[in-house]
Protein backbone atom coordinates (compact mmCIF):
# COMPACT_ATOMS: atom_id res chain seq x y z
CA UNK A 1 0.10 -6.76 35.11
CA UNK A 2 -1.25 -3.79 37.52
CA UNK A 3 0.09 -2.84 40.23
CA UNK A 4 -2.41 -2.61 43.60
CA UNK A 5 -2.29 -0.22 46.09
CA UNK A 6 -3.11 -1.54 49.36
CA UNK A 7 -4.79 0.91 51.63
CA UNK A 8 -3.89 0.37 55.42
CA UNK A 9 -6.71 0.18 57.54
CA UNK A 10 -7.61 2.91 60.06
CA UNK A 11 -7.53 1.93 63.71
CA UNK A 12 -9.43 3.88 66.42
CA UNK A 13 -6.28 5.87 67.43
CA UNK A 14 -6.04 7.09 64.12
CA UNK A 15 -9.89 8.32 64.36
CA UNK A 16 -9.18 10.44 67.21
CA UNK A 17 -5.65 11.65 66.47
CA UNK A 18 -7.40 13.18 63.25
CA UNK A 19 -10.04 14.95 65.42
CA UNK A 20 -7.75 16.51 67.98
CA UNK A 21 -5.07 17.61 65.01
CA UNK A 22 -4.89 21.38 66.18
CA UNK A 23 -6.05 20.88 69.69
CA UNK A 24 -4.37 20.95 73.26
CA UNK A 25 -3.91 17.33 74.24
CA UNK A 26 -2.36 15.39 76.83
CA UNK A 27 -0.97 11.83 75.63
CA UNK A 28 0.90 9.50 77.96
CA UNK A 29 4.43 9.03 76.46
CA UNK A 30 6.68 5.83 76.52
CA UNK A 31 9.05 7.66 75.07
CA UNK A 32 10.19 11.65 73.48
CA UNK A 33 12.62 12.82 71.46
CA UNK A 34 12.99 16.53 71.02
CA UNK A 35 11.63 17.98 67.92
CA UNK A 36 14.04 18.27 64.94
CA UNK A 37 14.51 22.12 63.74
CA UNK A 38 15.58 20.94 60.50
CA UNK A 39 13.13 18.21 59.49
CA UNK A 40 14.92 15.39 60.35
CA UNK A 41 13.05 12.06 60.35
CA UNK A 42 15.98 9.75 61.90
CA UNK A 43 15.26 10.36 66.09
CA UNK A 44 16.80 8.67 68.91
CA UNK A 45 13.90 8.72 71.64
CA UNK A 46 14.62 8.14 75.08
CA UNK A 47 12.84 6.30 77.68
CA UNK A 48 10.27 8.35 79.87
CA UNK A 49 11.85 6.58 83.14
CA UNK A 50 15.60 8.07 82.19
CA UNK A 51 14.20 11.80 81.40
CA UNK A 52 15.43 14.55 83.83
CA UNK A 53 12.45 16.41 85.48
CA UNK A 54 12.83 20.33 85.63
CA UNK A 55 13.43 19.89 89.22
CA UNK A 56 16.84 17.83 88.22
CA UNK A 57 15.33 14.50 89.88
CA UNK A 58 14.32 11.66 87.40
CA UNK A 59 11.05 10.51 86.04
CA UNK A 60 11.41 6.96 87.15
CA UNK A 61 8.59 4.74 87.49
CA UNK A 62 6.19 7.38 87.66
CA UNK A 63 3.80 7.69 84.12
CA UNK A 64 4.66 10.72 82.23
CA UNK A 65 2.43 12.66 80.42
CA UNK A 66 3.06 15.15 78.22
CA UNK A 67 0.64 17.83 76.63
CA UNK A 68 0.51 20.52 74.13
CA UNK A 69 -0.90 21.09 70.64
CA UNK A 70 -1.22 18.03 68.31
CA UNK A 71 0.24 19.10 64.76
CA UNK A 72 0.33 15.76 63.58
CA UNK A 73 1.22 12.10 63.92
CA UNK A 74 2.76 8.64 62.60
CA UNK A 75 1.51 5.31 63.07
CA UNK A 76 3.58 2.32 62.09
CA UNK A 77 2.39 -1.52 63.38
CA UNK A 78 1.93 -1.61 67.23
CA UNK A 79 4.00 1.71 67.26
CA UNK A 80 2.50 5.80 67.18
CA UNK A 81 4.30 8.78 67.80
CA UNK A 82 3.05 12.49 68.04
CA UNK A 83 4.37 15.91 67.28
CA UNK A 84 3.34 18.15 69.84
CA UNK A 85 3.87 22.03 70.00
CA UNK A 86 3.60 24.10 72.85
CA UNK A 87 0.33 23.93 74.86
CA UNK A 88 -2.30 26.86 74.38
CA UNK A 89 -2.78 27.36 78.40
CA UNK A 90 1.37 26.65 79.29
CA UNK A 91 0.81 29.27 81.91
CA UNK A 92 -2.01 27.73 83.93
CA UNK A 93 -0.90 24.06 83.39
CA UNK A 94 0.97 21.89 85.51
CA UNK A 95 4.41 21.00 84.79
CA UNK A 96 7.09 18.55 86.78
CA UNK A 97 5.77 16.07 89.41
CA UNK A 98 2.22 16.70 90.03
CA UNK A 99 -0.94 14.77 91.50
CA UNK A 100 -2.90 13.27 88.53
CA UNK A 101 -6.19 12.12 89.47
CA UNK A 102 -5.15 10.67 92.44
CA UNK A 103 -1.77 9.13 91.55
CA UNK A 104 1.79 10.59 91.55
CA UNK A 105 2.71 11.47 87.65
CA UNK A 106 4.83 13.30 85.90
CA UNK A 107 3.45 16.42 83.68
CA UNK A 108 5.56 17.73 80.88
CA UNK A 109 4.88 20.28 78.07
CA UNK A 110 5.27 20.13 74.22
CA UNK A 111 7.07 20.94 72.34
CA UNK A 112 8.50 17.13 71.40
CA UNK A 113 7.81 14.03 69.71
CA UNK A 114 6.48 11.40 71.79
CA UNK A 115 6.22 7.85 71.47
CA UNK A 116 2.66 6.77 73.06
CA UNK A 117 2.81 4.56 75.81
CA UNK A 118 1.02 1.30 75.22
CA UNK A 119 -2.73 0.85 75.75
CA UNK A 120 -2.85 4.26 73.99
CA UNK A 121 -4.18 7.44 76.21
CA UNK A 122 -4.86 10.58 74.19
CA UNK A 123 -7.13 12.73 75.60
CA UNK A 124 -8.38 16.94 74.90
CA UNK A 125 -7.46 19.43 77.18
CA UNK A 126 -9.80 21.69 78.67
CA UNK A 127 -9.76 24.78 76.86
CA UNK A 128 -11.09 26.72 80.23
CA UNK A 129 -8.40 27.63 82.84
CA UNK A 130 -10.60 26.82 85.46
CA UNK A 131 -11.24 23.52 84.83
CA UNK A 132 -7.70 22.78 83.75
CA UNK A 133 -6.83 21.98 87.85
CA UNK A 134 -10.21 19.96 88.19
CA UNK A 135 -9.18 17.78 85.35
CA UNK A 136 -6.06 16.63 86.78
CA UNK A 137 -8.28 14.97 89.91
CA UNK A 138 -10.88 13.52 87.96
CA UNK A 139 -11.23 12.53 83.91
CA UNK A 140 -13.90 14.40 82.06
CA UNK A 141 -13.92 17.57 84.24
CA UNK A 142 -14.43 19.87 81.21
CA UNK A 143 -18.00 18.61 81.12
CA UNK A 144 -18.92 19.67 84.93
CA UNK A 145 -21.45 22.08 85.26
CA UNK A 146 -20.09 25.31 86.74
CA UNK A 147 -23.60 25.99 88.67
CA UNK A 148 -22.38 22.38 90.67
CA UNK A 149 -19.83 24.37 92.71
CA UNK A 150 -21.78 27.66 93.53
CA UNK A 151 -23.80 25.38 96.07
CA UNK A 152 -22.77 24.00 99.65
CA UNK A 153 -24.60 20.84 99.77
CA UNK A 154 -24.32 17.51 101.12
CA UNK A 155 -22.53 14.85 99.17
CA UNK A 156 -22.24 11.18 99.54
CA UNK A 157 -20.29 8.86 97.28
CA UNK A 158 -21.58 5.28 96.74
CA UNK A 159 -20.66 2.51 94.25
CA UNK A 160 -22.46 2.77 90.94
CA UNK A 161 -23.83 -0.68 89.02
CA UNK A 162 -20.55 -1.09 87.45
CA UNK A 163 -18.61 -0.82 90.97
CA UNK A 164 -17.48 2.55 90.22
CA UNK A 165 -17.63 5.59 92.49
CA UNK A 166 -20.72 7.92 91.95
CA UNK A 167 -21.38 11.35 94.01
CA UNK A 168 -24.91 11.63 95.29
CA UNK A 169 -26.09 15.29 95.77
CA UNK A 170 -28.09 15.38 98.75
């Protein structure tokens, strides 16, 4: 009689988790524990909605986001959870109540253990200061052209084929 090892299959989130192990990430939490100083696996996580902001006022409703350095991460069945350290640009980065790409959100730094909210959002960080502030209005802001903003010109923003907003340079 031999014994099988079944391999779990990997899932996207795993594919990306492994390629931002080491990086500055932000990850939208459902909920965080704080990280254990001596190793201890058994956490009691708290809801995002019941965590006190550094302002003393409460998270809410509002999404909550944390970021800092991925070191590494679990995944069980419908359920993944990240260690985060603290971020590589903490003194340029937003943290408390902030406006993320248009939306009221909550920005929190590492480090902690965060449960991800559900449809997963992990995403890099900018690793430029500059950009850091033009990536909380817009996603992908880490690949805009510098050279873009050195200009005055006209711009005009129209729907794209898929319905989404596109900026025409004039």
């Amino acid at each position: 009689m031999s014994i099988q090892h079944t391999q779990r299959p990997r899932w996207e989130i795993d594919r990306t988790l492994d390629g931002l192990i080491g990086r500055d990430v932000r990850v939208a939490a459902k909920a965080v524990s704080p990280p254990s100083r001596n190793g201890d696996t058994a956490r009691l996580f708290i809801p995002v909605g019941k965590l006190f902001l550094p302002d003393n006022s409460l998270a809410g409703g509002l999404p909550v986001f944390f970021e800092g350095r991925l070191v590494r991460f679990e995944r069980k069945i419908g359920v993944v959870v990240v260690y985060l350290d603290a971020p590589s640009l903490a003194d340029v980065s937003s943290e408390g109540t902030a406006l993320f790409r248009g939306k009221l959100a909550v920005i929190l730094h590492g480090p902690a253990v965060v449960e991800l909210a559900s449809p997963f959002r992990v995403e890099p960080l900018p690793g430029d200061p500059d950009n850091y502030s033009r990536d909380l209005r817009a996603p992908q802001a880490q690949f805009e052209f510098p050279f873009a903003y050195g200009r005055s010109r006209k711009t005009q923003t129209v729907p794209d084929d898929a319905g989404s907003p596109a900026t025409l340079f004039a």
